[in-house]
PDB file of N, CA and C in Angstrom:
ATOM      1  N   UNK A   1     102.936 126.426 104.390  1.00  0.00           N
ATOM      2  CA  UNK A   1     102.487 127.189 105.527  1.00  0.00           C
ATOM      3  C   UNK A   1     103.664 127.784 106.296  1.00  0.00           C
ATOM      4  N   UNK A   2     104.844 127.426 106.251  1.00  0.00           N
ATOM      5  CA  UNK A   2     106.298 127.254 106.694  1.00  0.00           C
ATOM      6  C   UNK A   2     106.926 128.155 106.539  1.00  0.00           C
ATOM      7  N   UNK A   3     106.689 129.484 104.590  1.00  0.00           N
ATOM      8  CA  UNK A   3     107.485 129.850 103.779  1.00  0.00           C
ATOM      9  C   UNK A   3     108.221 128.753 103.238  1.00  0.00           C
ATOM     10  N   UNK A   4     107.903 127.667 103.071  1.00  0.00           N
ATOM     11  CA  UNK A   4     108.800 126.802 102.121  1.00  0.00           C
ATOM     12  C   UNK A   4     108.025 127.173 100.447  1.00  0.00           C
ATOM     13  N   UNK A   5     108.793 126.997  99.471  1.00  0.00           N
ATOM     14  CA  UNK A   5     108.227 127.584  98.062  1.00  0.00           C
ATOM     15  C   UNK A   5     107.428 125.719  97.855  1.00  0.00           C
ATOM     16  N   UNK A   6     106.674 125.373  97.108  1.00  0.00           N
ATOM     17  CA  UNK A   6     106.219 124.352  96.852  1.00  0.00           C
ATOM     18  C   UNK A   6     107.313 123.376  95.980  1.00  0.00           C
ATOM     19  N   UNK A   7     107.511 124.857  94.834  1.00  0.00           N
ATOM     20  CA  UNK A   7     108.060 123.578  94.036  1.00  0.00           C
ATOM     21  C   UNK A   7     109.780 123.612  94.393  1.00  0.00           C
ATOM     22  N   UNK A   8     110.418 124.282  95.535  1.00  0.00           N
ATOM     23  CA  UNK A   8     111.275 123.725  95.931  1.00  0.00           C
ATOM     24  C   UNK A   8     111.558 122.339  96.456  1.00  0.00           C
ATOM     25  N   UNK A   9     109.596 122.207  97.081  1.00  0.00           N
ATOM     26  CA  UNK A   9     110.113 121.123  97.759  1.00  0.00           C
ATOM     27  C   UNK A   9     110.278 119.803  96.866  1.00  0.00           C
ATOM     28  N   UNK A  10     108.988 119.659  95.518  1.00  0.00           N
ATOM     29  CA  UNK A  10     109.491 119.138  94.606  1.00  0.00           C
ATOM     30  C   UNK A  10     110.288 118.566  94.306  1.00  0.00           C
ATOM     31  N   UNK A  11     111.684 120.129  93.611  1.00  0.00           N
ATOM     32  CA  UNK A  11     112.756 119.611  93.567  1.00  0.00           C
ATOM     33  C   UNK A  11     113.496 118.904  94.232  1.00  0.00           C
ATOM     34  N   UNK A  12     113.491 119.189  95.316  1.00  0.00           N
ATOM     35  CA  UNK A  12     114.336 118.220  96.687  1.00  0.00           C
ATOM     36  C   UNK A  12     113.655 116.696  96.292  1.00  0.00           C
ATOM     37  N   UNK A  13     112.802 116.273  96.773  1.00  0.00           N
ATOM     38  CA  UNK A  13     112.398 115.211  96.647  1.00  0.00           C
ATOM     39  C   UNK A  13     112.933 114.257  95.404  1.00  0.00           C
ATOM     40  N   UNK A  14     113.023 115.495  93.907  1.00  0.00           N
ATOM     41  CA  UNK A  14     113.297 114.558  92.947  1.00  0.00           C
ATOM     42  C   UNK A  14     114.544 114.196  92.955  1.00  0.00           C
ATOM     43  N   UNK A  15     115.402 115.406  93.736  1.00  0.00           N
ATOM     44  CA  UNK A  15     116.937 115.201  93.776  1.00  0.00           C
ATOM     45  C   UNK A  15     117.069 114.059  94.575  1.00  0.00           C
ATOM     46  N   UNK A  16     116.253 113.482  95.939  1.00  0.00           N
ATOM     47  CA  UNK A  16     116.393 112.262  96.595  1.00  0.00           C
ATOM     48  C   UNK A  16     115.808 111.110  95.960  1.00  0.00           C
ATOM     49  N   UNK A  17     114.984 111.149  95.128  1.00  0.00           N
ATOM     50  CA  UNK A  17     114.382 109.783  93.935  1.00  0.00           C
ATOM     51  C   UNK A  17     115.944 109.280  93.087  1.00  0.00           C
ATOM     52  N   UNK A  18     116.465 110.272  92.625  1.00  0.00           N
ATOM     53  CA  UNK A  18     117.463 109.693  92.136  1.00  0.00           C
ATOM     54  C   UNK A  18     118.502 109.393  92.029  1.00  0.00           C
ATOM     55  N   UNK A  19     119.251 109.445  93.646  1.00  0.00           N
ATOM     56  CA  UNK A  19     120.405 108.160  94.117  1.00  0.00           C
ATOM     57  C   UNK A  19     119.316 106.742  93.959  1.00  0.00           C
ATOM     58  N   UNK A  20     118.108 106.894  94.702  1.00  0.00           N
ATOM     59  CA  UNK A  20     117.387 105.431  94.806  1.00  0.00           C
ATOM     60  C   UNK A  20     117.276 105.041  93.818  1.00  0.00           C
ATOM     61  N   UNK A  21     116.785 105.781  92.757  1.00  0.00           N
ATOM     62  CA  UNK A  21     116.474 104.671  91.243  1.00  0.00           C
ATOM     63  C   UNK A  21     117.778 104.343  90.459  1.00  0.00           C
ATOM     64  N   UNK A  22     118.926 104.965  90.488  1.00  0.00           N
ATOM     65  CA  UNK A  22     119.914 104.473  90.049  1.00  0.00           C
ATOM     66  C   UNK A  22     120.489 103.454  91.033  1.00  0.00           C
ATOM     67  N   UNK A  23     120.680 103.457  92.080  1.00  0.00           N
ATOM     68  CA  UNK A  23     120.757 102.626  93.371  1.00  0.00           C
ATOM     69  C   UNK A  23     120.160 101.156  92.990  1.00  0.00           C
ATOM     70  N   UNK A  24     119.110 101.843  92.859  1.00  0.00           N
ATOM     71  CA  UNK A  24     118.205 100.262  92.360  1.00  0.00           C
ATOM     72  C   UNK A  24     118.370  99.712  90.616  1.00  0.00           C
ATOM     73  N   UNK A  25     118.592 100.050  90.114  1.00  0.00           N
ATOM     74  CA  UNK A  25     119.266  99.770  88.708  1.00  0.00           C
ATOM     75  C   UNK A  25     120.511  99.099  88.401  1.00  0.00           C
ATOM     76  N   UNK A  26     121.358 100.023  89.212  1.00  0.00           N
ATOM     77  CA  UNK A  26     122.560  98.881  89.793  1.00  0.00           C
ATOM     78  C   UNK A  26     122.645  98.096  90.567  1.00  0.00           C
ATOM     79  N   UNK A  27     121.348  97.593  91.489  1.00  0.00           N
ATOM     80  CA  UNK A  27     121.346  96.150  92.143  1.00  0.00           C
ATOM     81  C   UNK A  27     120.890  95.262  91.258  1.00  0.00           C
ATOM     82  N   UNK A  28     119.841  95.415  90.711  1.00  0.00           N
ATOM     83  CA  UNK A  28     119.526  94.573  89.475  1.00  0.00           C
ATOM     84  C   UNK A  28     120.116  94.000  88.615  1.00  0.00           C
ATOM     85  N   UNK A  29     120.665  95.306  87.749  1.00  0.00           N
ATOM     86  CA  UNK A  29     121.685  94.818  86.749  1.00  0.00           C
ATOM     87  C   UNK A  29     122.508  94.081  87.309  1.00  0.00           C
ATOM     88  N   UNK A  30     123.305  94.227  88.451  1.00  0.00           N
ATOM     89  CA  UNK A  30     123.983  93.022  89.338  1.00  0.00           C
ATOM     90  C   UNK A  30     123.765  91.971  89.176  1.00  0.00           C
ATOM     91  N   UNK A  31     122.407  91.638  89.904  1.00  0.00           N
ATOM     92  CA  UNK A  31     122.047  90.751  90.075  1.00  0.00           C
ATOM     93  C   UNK A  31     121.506  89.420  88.890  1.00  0.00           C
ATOM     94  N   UNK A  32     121.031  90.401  87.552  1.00  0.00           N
ATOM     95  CA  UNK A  32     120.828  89.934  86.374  1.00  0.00           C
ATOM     96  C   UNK A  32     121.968  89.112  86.102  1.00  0.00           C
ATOM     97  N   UNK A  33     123.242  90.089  86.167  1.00  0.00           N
ATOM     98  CA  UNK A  33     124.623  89.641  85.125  1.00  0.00           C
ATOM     99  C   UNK A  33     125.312  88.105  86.452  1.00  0.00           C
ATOM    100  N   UNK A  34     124.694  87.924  87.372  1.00  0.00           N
ATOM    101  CA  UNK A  34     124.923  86.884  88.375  1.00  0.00           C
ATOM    102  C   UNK A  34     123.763  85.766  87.796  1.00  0.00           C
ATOM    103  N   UNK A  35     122.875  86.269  87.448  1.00  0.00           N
ATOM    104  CA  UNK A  35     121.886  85.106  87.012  1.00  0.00           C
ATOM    105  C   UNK A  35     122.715  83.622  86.309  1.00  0.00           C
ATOM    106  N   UNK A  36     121.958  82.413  86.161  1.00  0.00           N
ATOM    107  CA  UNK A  36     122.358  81.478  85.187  1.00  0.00           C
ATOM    108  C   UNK A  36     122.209  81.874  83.835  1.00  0.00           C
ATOM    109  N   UNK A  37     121.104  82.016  83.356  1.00  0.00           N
ATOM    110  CA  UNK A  37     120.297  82.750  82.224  1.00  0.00           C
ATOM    111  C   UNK A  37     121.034  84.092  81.674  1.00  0.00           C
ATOM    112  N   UNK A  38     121.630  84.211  81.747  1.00  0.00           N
ATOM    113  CA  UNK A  38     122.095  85.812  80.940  1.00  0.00           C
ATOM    114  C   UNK A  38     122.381  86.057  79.905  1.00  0.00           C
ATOM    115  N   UNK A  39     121.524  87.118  79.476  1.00  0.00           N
ATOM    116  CA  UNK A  39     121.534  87.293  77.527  1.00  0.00           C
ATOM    117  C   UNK A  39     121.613  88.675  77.394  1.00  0.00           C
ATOM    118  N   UNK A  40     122.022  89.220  76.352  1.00  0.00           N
ATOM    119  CA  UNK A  40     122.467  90.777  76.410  1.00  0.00           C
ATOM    120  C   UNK A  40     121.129  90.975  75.958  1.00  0.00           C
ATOM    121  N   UNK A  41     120.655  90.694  75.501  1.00  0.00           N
ATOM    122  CA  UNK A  41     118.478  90.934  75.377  1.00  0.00           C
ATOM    123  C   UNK A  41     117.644  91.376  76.185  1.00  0.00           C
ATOM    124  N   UNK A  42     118.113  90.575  77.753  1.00  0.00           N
ATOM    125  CA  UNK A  42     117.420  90.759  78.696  1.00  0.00           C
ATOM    126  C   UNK A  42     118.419  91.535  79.439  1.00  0.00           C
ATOM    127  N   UNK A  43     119.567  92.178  79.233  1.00  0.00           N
ATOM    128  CA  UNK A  43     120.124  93.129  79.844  1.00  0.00           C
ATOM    129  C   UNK A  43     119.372  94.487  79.125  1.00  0.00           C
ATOM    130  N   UNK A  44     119.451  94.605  77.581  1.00  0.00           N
ATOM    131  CA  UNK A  44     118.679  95.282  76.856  1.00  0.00           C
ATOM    132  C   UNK A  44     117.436  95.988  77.149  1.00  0.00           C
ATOM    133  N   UNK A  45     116.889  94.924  77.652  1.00  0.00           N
ATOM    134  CA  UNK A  45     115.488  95.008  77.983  1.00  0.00           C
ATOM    135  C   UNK A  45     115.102  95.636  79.181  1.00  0.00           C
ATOM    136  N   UNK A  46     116.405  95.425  80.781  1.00  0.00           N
ATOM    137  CA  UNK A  46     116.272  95.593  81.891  1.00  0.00           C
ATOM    138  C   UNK A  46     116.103  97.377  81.745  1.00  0.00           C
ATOM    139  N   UNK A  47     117.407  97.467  80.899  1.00  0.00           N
ATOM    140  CA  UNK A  47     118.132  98.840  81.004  1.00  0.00           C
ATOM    141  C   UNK A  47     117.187  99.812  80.363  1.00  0.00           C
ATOM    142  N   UNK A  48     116.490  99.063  79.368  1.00  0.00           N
ATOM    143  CA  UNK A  48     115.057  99.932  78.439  1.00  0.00           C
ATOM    144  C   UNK A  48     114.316  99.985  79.546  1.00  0.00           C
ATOM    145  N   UNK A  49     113.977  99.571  80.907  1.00  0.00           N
ATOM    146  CA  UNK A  49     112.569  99.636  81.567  1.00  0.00           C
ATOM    147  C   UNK A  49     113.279 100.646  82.539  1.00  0.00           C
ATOM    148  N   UNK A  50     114.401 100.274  83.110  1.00  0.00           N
ATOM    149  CA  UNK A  50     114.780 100.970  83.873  1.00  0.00           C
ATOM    150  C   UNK A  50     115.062 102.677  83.587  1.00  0.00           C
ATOM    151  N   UNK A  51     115.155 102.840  82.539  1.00  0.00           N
ATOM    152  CA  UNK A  51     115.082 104.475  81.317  1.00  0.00           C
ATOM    153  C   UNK A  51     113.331 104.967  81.961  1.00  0.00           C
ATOM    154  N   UNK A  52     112.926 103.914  81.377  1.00  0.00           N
ATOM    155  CA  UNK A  52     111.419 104.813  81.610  1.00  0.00           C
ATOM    156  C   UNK A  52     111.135 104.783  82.743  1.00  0.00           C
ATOM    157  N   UNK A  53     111.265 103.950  83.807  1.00  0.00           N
ATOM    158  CA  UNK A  53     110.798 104.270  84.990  1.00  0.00           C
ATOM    159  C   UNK A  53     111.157 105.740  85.422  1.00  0.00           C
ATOM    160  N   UNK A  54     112.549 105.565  85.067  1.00  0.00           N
ATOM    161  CA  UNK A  54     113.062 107.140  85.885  1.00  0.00           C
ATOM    162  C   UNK A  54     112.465 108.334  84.877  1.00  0.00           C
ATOM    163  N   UNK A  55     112.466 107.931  83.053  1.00  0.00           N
ATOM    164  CA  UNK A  55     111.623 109.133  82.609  1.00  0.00           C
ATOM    165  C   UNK A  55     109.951 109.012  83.287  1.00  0.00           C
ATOM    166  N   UNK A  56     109.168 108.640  83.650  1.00  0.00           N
ATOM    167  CA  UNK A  56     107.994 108.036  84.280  1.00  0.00           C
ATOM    168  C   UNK A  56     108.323 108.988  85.291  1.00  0.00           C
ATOM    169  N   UNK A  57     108.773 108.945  86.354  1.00  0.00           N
ATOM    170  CA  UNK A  57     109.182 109.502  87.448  1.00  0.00           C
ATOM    171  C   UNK A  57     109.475 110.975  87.567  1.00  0.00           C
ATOM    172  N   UNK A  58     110.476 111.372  86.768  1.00  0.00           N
ATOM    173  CA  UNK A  58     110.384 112.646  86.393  1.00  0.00           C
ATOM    174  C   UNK A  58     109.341 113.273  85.744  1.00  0.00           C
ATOM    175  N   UNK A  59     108.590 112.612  84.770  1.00  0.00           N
ATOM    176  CA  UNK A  59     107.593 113.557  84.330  1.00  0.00           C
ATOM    177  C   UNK A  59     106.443 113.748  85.048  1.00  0.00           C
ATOM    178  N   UNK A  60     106.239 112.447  86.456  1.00  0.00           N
ATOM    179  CA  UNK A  60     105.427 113.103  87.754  1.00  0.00           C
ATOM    180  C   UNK A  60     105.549 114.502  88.344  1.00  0.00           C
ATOM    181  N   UNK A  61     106.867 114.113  88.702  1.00  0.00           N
ATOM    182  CA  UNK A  61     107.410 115.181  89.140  1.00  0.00           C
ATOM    183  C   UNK A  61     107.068 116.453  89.024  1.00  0.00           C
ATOM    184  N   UNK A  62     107.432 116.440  87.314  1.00  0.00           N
ATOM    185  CA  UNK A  62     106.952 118.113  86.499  1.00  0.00           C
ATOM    186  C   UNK A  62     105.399 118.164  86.916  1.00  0.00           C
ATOM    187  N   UNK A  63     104.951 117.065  86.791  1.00  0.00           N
ATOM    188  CA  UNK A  63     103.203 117.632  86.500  1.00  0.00           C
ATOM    189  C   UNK A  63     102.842 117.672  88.029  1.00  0.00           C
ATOM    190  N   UNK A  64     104.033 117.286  89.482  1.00  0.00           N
ATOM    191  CA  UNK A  64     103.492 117.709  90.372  1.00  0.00           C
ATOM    192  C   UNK A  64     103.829 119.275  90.860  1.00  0.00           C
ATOM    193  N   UNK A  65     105.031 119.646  90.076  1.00  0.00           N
ATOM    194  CA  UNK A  65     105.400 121.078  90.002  1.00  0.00           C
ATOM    195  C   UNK A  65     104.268 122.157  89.571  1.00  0.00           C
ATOM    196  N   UNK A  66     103.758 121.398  88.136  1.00  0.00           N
ATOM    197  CA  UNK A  66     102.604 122.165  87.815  1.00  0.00           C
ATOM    198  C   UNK A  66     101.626 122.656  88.470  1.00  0.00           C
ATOM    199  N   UNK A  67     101.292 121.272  88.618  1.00  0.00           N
ATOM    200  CA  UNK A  67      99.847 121.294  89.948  1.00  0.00           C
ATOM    201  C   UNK A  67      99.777 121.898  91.111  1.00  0.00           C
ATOM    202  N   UNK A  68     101.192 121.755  91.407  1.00  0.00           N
ATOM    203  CA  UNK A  68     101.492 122.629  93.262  1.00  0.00           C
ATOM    204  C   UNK A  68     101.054 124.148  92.451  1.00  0.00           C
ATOM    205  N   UNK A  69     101.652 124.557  91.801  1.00  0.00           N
ATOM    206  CA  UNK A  69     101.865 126.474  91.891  1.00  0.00           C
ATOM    207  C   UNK A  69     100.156 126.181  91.109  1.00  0.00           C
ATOM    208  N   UNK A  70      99.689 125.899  90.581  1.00  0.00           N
ATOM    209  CA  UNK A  70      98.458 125.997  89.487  1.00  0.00           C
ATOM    210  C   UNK A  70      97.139 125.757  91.286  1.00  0.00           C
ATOM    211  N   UNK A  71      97.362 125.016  91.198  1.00  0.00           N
ATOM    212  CA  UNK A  71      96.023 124.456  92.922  1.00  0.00           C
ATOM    213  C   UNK A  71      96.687 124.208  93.936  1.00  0.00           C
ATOM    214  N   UNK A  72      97.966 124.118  94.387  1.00  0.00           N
ATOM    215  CA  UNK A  72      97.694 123.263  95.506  1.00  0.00           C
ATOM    216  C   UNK A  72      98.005 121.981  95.739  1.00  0.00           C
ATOM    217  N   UNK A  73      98.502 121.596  97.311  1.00  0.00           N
ATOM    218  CA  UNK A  73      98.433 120.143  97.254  1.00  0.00           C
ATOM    219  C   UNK A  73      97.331 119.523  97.597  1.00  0.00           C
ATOM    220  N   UNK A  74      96.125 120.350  97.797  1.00  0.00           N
ATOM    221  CA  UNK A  74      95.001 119.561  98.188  1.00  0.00           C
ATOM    222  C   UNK A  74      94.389 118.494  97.334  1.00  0.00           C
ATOM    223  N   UNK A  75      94.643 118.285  96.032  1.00  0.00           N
ATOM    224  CA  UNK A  75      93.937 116.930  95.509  1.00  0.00           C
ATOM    225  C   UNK A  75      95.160 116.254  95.838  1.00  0.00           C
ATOM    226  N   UNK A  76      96.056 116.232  95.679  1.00  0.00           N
ATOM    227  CA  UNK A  76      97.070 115.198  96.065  1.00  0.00           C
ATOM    228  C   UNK A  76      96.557 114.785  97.125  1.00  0.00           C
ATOM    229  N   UNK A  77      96.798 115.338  98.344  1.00  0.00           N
ATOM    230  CA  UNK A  77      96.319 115.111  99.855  1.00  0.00           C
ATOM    231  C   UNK A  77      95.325 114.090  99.558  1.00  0.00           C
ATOM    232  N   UNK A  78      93.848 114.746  98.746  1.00  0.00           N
ATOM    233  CA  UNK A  78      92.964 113.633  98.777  1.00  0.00           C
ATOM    234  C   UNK A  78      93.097 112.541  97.746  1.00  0.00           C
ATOM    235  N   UNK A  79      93.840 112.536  97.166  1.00  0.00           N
ATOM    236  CA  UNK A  79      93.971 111.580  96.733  1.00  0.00           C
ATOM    237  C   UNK A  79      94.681 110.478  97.134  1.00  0.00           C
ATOM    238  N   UNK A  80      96.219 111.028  97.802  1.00  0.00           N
ATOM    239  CA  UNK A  80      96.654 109.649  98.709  1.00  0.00           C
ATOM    240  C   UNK A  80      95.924 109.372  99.690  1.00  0.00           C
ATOM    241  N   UNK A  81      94.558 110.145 100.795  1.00  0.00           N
ATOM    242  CA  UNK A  81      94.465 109.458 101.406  1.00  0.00           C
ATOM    243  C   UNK A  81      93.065 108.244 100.956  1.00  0.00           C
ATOM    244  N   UNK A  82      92.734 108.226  99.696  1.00  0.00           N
ATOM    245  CA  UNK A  82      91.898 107.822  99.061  1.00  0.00           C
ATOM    246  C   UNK A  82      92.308 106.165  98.651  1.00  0.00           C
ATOM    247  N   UNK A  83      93.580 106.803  98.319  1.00  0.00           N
ATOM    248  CA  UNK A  83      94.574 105.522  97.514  1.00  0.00           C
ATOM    249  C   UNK A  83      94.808 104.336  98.739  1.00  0.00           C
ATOM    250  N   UNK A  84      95.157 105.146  99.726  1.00  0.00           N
ATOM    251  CA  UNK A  84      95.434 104.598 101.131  1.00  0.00           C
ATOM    252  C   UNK A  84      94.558 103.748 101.732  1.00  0.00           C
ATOM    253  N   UNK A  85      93.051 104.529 101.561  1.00  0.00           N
ATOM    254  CA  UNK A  85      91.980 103.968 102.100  1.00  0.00           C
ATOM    255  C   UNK A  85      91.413 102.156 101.229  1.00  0.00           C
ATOM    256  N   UNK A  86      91.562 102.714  99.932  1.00  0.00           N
ATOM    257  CA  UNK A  86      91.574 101.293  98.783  1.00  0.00           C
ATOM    258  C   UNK A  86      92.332 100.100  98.921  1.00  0.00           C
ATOM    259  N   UNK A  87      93.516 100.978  99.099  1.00  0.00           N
ATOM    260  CA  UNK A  87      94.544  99.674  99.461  1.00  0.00           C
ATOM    261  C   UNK A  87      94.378  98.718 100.640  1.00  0.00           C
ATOM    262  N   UNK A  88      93.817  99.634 101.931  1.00  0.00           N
ATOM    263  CA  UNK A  88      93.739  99.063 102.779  1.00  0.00           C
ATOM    264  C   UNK A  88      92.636  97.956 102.780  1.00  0.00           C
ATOM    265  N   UNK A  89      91.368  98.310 102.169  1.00  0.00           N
ATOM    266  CA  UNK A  89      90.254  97.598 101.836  1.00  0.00           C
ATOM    267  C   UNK A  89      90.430  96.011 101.031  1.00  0.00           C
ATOM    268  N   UNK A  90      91.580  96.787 100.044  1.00  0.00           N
ATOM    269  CA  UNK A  90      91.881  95.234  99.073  1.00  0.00           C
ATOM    270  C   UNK A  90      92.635  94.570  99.979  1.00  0.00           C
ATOM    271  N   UNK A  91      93.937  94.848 101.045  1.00  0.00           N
ATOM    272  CA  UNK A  91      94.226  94.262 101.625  1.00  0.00           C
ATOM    273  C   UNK A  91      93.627  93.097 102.796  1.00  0.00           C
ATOM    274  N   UNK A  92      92.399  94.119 103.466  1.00  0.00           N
ATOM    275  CA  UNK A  92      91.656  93.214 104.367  1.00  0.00           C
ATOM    276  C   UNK A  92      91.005  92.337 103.284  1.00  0.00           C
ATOM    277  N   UNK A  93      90.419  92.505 102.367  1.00  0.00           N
ATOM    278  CA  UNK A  93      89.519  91.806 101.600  1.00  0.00           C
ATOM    279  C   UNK A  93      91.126  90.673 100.868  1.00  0.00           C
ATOM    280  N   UNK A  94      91.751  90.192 100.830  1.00  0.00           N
ATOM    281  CA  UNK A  94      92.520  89.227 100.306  1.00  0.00           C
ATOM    282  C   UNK A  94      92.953  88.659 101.695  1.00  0.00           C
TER     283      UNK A  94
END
């Protein structure tokens, strides 16, 4: 509504996802290689999950690029506040 382009803003956002997910990859792995337990398996393993999260992440991304120029953020909109509303429900209900 601003003149901001949509999928600029996108991009921005993804450019700020990823100091945090590497950020958080290297606390882990830290924290792993401090463990008692340490096996290059489960370093293996950390570093394999930690790959897909961030491919996971990025390929949101794209398909929220898509979606912005294709509709709109209006299902997004309703959908977080949907997600929001659930959560809150399971929360009172536990």
């Amino acid at each position: 509504r601003r003149g901001t382009e949509k999928t600029y803003i996108l991009d921005i956002a993804m450019l700020l996802m990823i100091p945090w997910l590497l950020g958080s990859m290297v606390i882990d792995l830290l924290a792993m290689i401090g463990a008692a337990q340490f096996s290059l398996l489960i370093l293996i393993s950390a570093v394999l999950c930690c790959a897909a999260s961030f491919g996971a992440a990025y390929a949101a991304v794209g398909l929220m690029r898509y979606l912005a120029v294709r509709i709109g953020f209006h299902c997004f909109a309703y959908y977080s506040w949907g997600a929001g509303f659930v959560c809150l429900i399971l929360y009172l209900m536990i």
